[in-house]
N, C-alpha and C. Protein backbone atom coordinates (compact mmCIF):
# COMPACT_ATOMS: atom_id res chain seq x y z
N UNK A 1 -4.11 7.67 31.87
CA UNK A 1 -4.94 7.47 30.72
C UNK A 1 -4.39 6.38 29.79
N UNK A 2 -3.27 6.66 29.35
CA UNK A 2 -2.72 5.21 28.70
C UNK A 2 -2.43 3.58 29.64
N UNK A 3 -2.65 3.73 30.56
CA UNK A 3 -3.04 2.61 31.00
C UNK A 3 -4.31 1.96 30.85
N UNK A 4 -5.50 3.28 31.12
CA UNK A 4 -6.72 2.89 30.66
C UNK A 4 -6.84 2.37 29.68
N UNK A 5 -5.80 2.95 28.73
CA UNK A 5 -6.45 3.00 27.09
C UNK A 5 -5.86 1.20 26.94
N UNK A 6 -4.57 0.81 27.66
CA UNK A 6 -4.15 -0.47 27.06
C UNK A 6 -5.28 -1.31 28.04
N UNK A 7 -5.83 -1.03 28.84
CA UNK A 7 -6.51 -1.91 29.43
C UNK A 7 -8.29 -2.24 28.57
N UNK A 8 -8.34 -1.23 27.64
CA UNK A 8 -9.83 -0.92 27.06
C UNK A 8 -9.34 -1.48 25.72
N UNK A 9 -8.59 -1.93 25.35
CA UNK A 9 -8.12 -2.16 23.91
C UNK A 9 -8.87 -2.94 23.28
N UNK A 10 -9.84 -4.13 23.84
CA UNK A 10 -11.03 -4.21 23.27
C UNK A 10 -11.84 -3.84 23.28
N UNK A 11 -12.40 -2.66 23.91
CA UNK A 11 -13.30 -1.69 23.69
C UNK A 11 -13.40 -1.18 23.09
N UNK A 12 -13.89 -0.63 22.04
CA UNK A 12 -12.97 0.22 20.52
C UNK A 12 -13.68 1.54 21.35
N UNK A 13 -14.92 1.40 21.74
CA UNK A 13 -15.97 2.83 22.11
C UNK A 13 -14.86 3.73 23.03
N UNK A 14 -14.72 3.39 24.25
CA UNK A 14 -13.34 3.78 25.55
C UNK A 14 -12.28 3.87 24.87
N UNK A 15 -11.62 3.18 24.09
CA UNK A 15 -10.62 3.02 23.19
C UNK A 15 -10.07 4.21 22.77
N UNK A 16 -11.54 4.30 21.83
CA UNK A 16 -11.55 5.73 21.08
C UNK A 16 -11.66 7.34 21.47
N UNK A 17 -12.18 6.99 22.35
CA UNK A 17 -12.50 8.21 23.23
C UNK A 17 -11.16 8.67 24.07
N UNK A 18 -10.64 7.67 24.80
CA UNK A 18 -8.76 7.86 25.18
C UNK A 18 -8.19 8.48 24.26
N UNK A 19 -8.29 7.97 23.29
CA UNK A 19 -7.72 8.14 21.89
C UNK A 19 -7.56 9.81 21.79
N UNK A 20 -9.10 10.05 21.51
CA UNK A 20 -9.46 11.44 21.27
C UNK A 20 -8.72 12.25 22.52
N UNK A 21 -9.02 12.18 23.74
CA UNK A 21 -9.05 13.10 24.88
C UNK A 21 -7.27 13.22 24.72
N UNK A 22 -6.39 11.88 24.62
CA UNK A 22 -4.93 12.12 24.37
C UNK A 22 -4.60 13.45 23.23
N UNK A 23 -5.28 13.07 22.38
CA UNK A 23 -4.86 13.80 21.04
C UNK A 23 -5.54 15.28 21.49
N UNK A 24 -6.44 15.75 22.09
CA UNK A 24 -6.81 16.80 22.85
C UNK A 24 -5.96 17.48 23.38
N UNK A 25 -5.36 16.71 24.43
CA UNK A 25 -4.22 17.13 25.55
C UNK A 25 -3.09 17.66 25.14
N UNK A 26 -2.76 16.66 23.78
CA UNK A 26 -1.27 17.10 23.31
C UNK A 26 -1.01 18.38 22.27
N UNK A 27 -2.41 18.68 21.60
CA UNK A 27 -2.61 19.72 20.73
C UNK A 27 -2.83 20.76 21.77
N UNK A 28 -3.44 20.83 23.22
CA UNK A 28 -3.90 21.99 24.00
C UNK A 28 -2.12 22.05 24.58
N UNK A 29 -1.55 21.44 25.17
CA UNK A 29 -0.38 21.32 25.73
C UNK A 29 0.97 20.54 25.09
N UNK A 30 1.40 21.34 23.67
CA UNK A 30 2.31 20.07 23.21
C UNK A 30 3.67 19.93 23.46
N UNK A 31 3.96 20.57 24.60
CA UNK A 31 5.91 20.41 25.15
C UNK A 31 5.43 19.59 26.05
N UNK A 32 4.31 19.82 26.96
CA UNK A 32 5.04 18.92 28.10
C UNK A 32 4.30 17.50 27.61
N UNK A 33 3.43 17.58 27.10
CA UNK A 33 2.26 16.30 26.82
C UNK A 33 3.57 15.23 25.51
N UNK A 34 4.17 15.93 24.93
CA UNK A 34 5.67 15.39 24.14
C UNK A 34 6.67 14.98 25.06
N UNK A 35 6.80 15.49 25.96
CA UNK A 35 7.55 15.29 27.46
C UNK A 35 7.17 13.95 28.27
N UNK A 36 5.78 13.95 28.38
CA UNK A 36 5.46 13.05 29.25
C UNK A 36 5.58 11.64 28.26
N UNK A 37 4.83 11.76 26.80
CA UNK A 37 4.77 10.79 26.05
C UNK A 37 6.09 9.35 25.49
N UNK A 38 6.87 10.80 25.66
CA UNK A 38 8.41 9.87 25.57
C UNK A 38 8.94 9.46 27.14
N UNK A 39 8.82 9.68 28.42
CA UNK A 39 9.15 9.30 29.07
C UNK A 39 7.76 8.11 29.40
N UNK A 40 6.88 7.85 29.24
CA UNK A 40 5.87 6.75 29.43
C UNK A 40 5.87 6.11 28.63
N UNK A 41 6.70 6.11 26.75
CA UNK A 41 6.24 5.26 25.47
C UNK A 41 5.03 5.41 25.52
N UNK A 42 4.40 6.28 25.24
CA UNK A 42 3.02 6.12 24.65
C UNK A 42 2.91 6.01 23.26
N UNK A 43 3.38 6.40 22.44
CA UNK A 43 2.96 6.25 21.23
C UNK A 43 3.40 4.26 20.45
N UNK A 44 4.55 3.62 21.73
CA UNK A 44 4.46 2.31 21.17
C UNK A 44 3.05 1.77 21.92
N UNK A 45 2.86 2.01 23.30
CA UNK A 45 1.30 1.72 23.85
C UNK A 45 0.30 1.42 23.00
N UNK A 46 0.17 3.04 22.23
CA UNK A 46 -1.11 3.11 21.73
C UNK A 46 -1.07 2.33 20.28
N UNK A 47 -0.01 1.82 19.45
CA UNK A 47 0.43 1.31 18.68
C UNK A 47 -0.22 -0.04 18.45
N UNK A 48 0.07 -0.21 19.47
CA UNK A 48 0.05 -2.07 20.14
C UNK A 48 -1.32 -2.14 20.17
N UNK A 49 -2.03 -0.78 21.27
CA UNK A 49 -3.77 -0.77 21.07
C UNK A 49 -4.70 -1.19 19.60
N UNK A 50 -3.77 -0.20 18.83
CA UNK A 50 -4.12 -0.18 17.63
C UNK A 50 -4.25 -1.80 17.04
N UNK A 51 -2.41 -2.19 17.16
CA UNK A 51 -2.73 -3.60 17.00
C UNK A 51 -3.56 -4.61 16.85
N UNK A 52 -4.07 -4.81 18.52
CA UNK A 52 -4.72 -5.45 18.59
C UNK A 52 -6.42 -5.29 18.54
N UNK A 53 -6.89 -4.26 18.30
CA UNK A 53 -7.95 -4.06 17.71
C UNK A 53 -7.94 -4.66 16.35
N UNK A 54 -6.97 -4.38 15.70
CA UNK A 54 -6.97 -5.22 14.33
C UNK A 54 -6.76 -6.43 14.26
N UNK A 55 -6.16 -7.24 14.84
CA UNK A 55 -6.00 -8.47 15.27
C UNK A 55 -7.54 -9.53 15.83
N UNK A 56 -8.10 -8.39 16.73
CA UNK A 56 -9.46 -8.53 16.99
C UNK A 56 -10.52 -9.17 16.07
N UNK A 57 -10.29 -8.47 15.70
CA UNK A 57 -11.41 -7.99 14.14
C UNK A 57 -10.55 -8.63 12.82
N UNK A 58 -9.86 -9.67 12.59
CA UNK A 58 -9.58 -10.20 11.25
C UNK A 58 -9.62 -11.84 11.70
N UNK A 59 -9.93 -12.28 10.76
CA UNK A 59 -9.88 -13.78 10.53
C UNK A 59 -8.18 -14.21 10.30
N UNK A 60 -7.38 -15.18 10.87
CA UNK A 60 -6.25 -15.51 11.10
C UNK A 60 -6.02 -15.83 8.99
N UNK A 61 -6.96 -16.59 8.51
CA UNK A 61 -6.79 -16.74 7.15
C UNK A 61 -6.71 -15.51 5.98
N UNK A 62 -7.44 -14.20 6.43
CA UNK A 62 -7.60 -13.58 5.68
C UNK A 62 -7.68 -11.81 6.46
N UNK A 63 -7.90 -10.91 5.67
CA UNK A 63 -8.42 -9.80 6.85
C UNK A 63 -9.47 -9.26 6.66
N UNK A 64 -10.34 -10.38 6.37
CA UNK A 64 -11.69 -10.13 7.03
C UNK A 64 -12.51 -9.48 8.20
N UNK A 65 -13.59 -8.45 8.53
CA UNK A 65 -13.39 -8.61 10.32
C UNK A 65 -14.41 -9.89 10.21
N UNK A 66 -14.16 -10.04 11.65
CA UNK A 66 -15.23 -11.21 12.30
C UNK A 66 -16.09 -10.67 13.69
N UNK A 67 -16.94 -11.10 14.06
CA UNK A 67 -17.39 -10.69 14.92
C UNK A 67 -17.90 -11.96 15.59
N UNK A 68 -17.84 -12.81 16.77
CA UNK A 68 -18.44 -13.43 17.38
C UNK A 68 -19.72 -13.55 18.10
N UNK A 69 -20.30 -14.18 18.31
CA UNK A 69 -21.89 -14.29 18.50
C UNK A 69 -21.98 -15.33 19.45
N UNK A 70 -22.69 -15.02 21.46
CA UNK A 70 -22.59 -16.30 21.78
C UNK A 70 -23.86 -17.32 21.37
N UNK A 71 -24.96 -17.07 20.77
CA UNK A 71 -25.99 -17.97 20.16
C UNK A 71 -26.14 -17.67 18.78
N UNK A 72 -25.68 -18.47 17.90
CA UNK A 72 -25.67 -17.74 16.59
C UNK A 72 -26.89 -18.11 15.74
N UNK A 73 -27.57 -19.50 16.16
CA UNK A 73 -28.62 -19.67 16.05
C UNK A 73 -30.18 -18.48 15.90
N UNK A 74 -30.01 -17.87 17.15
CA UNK A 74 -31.42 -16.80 17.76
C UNK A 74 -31.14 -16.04 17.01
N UNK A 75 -29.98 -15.37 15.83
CA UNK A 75 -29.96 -14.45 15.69
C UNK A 75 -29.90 -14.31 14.13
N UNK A 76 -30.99 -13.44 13.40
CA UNK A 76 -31.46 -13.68 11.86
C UNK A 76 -30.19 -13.23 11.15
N UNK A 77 -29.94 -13.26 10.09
CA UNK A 77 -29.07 -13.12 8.83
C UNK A 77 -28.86 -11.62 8.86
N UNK A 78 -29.97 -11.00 9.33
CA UNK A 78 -30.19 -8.98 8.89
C UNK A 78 -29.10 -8.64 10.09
N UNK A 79 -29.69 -8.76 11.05
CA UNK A 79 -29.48 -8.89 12.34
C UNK A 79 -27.57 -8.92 12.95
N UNK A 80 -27.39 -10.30 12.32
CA UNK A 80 -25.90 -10.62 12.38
C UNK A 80 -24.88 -9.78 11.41
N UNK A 81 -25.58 -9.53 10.12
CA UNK A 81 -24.99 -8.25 9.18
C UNK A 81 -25.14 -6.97 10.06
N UNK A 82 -25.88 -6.56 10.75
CA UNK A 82 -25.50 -4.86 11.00
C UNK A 82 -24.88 -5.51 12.21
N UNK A 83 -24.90 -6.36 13.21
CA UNK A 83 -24.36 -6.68 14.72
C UNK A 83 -22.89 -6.13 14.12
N UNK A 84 -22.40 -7.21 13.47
CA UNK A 84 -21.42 -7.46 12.35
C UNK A 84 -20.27 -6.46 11.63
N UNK A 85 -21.15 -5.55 11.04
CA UNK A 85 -21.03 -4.03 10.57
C UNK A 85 -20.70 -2.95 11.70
N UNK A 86 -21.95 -2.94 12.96
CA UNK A 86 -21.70 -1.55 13.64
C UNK A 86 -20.59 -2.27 14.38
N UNK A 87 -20.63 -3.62 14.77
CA UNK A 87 -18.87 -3.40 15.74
C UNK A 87 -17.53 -3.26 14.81
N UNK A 88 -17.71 -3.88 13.50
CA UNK A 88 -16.88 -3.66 12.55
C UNK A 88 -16.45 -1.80 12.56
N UNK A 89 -17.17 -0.82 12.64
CA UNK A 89 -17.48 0.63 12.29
C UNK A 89 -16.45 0.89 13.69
N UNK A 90 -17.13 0.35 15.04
CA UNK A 90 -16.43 0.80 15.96
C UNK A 90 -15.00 0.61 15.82
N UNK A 91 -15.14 -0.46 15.76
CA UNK A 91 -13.59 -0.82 15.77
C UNK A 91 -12.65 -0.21 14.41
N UNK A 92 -12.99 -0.04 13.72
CA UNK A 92 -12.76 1.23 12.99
C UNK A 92 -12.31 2.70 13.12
N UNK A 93 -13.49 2.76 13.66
CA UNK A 93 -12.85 4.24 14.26
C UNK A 93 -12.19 4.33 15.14
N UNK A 94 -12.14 3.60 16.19
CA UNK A 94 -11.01 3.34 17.51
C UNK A 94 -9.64 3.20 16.90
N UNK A 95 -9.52 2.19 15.60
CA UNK A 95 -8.19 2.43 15.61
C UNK A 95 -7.84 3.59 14.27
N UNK A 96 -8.49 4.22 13.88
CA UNK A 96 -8.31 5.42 13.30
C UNK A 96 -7.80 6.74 14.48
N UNK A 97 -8.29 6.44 15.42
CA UNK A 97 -8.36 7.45 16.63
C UNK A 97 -6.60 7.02 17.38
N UNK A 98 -6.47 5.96 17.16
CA UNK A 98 -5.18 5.50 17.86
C UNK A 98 -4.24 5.83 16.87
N UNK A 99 -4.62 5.80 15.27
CA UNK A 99 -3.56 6.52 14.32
C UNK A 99 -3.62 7.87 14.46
N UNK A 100 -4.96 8.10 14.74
CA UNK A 100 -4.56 9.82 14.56
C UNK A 100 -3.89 11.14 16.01
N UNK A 101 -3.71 10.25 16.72
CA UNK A 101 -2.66 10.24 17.81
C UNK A 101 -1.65 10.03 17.44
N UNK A 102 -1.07 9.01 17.15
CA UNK A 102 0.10 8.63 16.38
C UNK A 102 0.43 9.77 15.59
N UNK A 103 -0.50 9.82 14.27
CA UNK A 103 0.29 11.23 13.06
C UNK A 103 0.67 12.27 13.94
N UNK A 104 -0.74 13.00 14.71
CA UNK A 104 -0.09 13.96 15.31
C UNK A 104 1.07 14.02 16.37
N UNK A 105 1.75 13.27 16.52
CA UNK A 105 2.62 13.19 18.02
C UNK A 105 4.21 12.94 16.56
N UNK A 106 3.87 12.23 15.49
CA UNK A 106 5.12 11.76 14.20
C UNK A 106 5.27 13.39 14.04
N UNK A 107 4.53 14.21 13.93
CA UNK A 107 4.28 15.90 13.28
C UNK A 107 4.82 16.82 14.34
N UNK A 108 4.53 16.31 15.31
CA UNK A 108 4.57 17.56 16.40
C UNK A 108 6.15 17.59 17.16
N UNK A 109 6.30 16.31 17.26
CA UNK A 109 7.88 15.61 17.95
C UNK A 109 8.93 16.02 16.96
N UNK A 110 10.00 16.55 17.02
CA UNK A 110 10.71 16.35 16.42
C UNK A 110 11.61 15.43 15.95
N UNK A 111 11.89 15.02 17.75
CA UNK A 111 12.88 12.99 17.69
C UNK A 111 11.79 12.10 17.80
N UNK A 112 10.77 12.31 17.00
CA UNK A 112 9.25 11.24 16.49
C UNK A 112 10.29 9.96 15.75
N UNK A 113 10.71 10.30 14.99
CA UNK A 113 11.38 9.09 14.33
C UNK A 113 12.31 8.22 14.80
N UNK A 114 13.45 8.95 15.47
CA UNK A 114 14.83 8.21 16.31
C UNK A 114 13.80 7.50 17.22
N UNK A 115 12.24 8.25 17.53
CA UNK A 115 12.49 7.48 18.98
C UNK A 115 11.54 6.33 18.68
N UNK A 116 10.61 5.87 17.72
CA UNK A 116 10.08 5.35 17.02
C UNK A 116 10.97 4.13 16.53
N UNK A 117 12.09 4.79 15.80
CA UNK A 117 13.09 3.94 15.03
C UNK A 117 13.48 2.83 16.43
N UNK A 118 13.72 3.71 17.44
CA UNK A 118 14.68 2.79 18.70
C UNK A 118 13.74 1.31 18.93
N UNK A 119 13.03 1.47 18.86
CA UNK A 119 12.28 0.85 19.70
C UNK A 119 11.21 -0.26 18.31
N UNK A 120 11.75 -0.85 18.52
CA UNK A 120 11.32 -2.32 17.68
C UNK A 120 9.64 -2.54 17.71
N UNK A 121 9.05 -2.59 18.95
CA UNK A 121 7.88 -2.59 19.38
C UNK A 121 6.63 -2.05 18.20
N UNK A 122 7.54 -0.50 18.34
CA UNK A 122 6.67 0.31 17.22
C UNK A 122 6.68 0.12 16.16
N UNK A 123 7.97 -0.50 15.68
CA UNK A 123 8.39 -1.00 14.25
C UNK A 123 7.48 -2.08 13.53
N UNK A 124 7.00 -3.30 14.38
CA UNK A 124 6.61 -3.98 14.46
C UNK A 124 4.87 -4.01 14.46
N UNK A 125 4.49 -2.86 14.75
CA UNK A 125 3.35 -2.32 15.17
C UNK A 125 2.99 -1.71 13.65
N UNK A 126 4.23 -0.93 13.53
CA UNK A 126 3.58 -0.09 12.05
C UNK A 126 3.31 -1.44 11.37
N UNK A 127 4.32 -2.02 10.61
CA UNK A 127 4.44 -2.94 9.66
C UNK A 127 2.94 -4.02 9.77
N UNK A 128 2.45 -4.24 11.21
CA UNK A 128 1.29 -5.00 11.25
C UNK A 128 0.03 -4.27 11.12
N UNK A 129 -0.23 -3.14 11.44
CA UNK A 129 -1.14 -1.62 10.96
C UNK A 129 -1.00 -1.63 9.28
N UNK A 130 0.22 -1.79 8.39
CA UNK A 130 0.30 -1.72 7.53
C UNK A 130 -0.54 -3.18 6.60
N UNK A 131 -0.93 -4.16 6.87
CA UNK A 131 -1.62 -5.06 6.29
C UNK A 131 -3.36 -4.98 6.20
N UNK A 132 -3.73 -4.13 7.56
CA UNK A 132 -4.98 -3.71 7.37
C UNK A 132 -5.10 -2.77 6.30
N UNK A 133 -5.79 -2.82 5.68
CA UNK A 133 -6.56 -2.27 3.90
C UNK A 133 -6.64 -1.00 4.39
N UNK A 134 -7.35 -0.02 5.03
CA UNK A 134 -8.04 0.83 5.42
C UNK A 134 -6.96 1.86 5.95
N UNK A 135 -5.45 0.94 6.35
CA UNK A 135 -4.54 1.92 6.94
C UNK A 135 -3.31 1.83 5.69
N UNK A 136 -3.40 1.43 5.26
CA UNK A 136 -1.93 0.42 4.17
C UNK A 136 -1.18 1.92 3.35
N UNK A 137 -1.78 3.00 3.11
CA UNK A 137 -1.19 4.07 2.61
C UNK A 137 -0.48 4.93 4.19
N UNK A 138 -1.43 5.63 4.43
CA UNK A 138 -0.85 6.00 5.86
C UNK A 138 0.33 5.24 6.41
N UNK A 139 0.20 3.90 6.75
CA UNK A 139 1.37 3.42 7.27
C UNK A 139 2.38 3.21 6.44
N UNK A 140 2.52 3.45 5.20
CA UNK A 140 3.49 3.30 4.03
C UNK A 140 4.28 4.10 4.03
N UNK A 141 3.18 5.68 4.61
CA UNK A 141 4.13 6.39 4.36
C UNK A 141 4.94 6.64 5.87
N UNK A 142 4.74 6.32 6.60
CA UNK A 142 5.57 6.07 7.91
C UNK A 142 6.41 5.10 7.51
N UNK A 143 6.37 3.93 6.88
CA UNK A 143 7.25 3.04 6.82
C UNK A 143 8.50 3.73 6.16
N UNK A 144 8.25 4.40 4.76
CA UNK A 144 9.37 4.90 4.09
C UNK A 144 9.91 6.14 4.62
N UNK A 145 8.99 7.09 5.84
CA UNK A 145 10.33 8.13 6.42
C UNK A 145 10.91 7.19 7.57
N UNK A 146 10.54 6.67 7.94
CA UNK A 146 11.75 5.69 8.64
C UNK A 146 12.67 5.25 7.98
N UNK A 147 12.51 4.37 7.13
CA UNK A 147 13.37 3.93 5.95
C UNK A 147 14.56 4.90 5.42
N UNK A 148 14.06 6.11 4.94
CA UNK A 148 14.86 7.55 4.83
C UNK A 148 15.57 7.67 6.32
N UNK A 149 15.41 7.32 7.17
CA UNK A 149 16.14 7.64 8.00
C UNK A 149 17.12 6.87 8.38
N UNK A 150 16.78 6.19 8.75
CA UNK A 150 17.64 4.51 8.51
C UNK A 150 18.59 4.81 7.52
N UNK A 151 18.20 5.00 6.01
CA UNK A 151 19.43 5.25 4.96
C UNK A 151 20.44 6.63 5.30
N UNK A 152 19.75 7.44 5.71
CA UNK A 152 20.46 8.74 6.35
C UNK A 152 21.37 8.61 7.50
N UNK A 153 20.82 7.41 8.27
CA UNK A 153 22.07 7.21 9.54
C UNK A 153 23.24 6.86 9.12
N UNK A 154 22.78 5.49 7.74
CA UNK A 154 23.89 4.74 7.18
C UNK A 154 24.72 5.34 6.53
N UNK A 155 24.68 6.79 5.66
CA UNK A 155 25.27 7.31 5.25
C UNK A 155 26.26 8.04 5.88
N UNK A 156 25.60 9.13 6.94
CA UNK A 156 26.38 9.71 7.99
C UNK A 156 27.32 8.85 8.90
N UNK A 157 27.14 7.42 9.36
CA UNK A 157 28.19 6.91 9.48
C UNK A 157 29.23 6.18 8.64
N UNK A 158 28.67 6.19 7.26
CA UNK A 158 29.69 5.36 6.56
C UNK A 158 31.16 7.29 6.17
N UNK A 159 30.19 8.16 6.32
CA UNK A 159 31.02 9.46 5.80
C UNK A 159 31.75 9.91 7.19
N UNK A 160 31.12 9.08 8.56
CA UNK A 160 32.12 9.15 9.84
C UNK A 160 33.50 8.73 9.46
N UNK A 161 33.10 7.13 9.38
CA UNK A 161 34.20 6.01 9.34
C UNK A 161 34.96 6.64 8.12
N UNK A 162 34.92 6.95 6.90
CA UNK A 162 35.98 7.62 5.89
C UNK A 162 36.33 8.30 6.46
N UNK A 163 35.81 9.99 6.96
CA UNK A 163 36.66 10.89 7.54
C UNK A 163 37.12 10.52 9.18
N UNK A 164 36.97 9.32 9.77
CA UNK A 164 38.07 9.13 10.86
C UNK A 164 39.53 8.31 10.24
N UNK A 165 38.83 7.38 9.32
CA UNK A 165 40.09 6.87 8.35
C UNK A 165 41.12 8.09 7.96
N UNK A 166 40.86 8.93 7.46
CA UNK A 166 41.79 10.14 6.79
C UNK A 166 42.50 11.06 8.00
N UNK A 167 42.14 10.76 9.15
CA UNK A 167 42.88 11.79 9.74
C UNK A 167 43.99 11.10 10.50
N UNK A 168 45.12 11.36 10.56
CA UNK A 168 46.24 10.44 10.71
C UNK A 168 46.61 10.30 12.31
């Protein structure tokens, strides 16, 4: 299924629906479906999905969505506004569906964060999720329990290195 899903990533409709049926699986089954997820990286996969759905859908100048048209001529002003809108909507909800996989798997995992943290991919993923408008709280607040964690490693090893210093 996560192959499907990176292969549908411009599909937002298939997209979303992966999306859903994952987040299904892991709430009906969540040891081993947590099991399988970290040994496949799915949650940087679906990350990246997310990505590039947003990437899709913004203008390089601004984050606008855009939608392309191959005759733009034939097609009236009303017309190009809802074309415009309903793929805008899809693609919307597809990558709402790829976050809400994500929250639940950050909630359910316990090493959600170490294993998140390891891996740059995802890092990289949040922080670009985080410029779309629509996600910018949600991913904020992923950004700062990482962050907390990150400061929590630094601490526990700076209170290593003192107490290996002290013991003679």
């Amino acid at each position: 299924m996560l192959d499907a899903l990176e292969q549908s990533a411009c599909n937002p409709e298939i997209a979303s629906m992966l999306c859903r049926s994952l987040l299904q699986i892991l709430q009906l089954s969540p040891e081993k479906t947590l099991a399988s997820f970290r040994e496949l990286n799915a949650m940087c996969r679906v990350l990246k999905v997310a990505c590039i759905q947003a990437k899709k859908f913004r203008r390089p100048d601004d984050a606008t969505p855009i939608v392309t048209i191959g005759n733009v001529e034939s097609v009236s002003p009303e017309s190009f506004h809802n074309l415009n809108m309903s793929a805008f909507d899809s693609q919307n909800r597809s990558m709402k569906a790829s976050v809400e996989l994500f929250k639940e798997y950050f909630s359910a995992a316990e090493d959600a964060k170490s294993l998140v943290l390891s891996n740059i991919e995802c890092v990289d993923c949040l922080f670009d999720l985080f410029w779309e408008k629509n996600l910018r709280n949600l991913m904020l607040g992923y950004i700062l329990d990482l962050m907390k964690v990150v400061l929590s490693l630094c601490s526990s090893i700076s209170f290593f290195a003192v107490a290996c210093e002290a013991v003679p």
